[in-house]
C-alpha atoms as a PDB file:
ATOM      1  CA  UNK A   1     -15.558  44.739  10.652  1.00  0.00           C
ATOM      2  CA  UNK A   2     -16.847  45.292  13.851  1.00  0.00           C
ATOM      3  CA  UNK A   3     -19.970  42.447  13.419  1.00  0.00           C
ATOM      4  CA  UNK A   4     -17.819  40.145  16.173  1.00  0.00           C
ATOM      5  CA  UNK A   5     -17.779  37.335  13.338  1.00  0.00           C
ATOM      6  CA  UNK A   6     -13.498  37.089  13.594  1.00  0.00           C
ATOM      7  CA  UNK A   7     -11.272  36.679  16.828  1.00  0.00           C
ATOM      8  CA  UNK A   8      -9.119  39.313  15.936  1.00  0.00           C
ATOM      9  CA  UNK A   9     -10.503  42.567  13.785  1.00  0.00           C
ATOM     10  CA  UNK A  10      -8.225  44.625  12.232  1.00  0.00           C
ATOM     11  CA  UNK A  11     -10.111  47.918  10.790  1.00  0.00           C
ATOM     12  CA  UNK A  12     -13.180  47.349   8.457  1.00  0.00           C
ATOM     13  CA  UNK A  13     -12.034  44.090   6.891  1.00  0.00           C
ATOM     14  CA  UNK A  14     -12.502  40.420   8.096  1.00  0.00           C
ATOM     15  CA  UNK A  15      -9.805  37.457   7.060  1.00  0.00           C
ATOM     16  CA  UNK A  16     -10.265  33.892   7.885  1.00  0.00           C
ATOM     17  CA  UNK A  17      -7.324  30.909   7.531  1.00  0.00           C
ATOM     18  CA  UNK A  18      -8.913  27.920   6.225  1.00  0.00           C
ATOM     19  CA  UNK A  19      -6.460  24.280   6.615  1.00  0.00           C
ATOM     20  CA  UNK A  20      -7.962  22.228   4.026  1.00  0.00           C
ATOM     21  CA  UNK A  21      -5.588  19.198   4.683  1.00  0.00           C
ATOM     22  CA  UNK A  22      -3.901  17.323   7.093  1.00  0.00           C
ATOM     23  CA  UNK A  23      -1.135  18.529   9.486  1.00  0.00           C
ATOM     24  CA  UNK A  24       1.655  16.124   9.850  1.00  0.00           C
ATOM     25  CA  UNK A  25       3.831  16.214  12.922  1.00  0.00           C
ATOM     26  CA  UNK A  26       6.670  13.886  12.997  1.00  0.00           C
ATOM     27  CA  UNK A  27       8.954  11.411  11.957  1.00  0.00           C
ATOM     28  CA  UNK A  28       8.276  10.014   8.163  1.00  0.00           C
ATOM     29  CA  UNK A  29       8.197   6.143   8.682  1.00  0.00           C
ATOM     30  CA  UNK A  30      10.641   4.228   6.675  1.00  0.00           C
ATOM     31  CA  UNK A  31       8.477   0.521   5.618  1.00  0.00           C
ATOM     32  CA  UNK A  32      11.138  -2.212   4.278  1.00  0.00           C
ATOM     33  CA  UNK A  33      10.308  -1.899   0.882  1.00  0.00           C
ATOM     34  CA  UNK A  34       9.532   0.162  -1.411  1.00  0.00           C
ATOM     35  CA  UNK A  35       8.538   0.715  -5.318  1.00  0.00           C
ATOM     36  CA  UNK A  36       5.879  -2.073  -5.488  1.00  0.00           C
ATOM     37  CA  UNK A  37       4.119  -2.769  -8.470  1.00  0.00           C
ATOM     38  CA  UNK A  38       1.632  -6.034  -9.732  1.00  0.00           C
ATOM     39  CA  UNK A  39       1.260  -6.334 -12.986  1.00  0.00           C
ATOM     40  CA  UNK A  40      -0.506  -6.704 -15.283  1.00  0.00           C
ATOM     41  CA  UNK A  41      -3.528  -5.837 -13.010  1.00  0.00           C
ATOM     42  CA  UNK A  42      -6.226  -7.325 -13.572  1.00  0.00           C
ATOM     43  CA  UNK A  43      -5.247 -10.359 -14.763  1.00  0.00           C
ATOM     44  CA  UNK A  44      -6.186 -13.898 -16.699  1.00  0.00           C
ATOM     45  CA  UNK A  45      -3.232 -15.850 -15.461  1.00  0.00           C
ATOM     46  CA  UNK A  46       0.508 -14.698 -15.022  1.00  0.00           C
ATOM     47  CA  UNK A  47       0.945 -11.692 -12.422  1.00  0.00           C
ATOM     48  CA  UNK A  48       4.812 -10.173 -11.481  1.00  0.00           C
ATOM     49  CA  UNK A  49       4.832  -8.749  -8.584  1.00  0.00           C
ATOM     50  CA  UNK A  50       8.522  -6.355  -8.216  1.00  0.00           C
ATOM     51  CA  UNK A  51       9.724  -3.959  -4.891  1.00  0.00           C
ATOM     52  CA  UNK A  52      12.382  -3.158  -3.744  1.00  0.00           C
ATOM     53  CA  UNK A  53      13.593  -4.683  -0.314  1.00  0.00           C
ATOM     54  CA  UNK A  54      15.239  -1.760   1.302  1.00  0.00           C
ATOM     55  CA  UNK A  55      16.762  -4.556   4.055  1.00  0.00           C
ATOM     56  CA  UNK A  56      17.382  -8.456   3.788  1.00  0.00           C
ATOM     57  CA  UNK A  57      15.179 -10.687   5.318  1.00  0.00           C
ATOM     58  CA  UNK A  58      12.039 -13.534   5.704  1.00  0.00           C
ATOM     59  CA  UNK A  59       9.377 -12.317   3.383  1.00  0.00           C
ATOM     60  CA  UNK A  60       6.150 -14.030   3.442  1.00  0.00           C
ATOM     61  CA  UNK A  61       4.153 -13.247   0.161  1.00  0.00           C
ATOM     62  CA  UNK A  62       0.684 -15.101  -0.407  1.00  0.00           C
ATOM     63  CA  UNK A  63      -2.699 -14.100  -2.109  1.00  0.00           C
ATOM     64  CA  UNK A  64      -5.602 -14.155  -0.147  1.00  0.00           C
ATOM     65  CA  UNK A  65      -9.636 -14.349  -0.743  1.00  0.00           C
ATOM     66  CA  UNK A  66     -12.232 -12.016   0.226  1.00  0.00           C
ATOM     67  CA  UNK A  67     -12.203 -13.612   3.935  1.00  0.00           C
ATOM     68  CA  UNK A  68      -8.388 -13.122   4.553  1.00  0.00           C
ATOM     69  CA  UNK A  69      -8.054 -16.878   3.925  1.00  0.00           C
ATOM     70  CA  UNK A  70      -4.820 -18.035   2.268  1.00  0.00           C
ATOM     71  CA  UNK A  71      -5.562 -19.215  -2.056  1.00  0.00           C
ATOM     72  CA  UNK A  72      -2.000 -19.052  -3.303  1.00  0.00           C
ATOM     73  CA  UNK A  73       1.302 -18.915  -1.537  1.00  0.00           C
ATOM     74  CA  UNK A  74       3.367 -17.418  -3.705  1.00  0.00           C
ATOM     75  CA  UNK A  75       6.872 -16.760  -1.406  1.00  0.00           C
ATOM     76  CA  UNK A  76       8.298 -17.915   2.113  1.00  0.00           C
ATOM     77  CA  UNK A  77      11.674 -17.658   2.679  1.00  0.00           C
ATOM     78  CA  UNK A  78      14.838 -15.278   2.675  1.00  0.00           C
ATOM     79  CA  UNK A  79      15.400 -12.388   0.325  1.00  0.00           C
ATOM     80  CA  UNK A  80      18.394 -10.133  -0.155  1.00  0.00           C
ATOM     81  CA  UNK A  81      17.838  -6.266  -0.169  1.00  0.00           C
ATOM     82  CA  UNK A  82      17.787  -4.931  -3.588  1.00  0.00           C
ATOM     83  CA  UNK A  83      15.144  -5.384  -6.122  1.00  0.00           C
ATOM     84  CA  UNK A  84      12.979  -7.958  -6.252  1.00  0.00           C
ATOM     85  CA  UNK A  85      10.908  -9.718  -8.330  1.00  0.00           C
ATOM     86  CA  UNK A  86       8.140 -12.809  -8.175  1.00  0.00           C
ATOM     87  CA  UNK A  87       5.878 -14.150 -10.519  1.00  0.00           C
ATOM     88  CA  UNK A  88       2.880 -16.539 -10.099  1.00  0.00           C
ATOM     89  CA  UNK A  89      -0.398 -17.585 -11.837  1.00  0.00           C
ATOM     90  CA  UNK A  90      -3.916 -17.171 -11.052  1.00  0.00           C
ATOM     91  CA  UNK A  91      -4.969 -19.252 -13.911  1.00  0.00           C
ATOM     92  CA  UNK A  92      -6.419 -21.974 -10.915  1.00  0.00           C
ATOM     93  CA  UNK A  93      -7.816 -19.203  -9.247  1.00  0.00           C
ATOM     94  CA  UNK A  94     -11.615 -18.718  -9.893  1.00  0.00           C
ATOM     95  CA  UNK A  95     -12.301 -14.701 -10.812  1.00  0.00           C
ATOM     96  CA  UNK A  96     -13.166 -12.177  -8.837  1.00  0.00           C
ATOM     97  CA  UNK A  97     -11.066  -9.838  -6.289  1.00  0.00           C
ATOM     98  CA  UNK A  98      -8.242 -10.701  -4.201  1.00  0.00           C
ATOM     99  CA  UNK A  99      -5.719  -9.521  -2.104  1.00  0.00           C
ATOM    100  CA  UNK A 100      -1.753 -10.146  -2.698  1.00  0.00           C
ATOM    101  CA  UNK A 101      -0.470  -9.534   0.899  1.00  0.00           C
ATOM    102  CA  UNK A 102       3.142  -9.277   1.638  1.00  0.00           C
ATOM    103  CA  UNK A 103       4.983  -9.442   5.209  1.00  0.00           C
ATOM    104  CA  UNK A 104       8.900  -8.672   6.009  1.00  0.00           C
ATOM    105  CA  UNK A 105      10.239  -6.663   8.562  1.00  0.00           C
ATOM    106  CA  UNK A 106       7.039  -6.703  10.709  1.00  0.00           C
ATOM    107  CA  UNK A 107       5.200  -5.162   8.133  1.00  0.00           C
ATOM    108  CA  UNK A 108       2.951  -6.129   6.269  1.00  0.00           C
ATOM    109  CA  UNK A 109       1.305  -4.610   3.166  1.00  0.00           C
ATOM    110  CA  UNK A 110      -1.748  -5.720   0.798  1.00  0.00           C
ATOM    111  CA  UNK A 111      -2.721  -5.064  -2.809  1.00  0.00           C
ATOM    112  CA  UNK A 112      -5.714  -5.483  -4.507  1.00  0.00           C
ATOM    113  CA  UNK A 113      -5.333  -7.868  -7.054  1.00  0.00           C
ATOM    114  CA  UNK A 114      -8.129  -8.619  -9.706  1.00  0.00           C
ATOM    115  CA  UNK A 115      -8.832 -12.225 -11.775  1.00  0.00           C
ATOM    116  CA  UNK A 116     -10.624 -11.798 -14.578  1.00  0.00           C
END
């Protein structure tokens, strides 16, 4: 069209390119683990929490309380890579949400973790 709407008119028709997402430039970052899951979730006591550790190392895993204050150390020490898995109860917890955060590698990743 010739209406000026459009940077570039080609006869009577206008087109437009919409991006309706993200455009991702790059290197994909590789974390230290991977496949997490916490189950069951929510939970009235016992909670597994399995990854796999893609590299061996210190792994720190605790769960936290709405103020990022430490309620339940669950792991600190060394793991091997491979699959991994930890359980731990929340049955002295009182409920209500938390977080299950887990450090290795320099990372460090959080869950949302639910006492009922």
């Amino acid at each position: 069209s010739s209406d000026g709407d459009v940077s570039v008119q080609h006869g009577q028709g206008d087109a437009w390119v919409v991006k309706l997402g993200p455009d991702y430039t790059g290197l994909a970052e590789h974390g230290p683990v991977s496949d997490l899951s916490l189950v069951p979730n929510p939970s009235t006591g016992h909670v597994a929490f399995n990854c796999t550790l893609l590299e061996g190392g210190q792994v720190d895993l605790a769960v936290l309380n709405s103020q990022g204050q430490q309620v339940l150390p669950v792991f600190h020490g060394h793991a091997s890579p491979g699959l991994q898995q930890w359980h731990f109860d929340l049955q002295d917890l009182a409920p209500g949400v938390y977080l299950l955060r887990f450090v290795s590698a320099g990372q460090t990743l959080t869950r949302r973790l639910v006492r009922q």
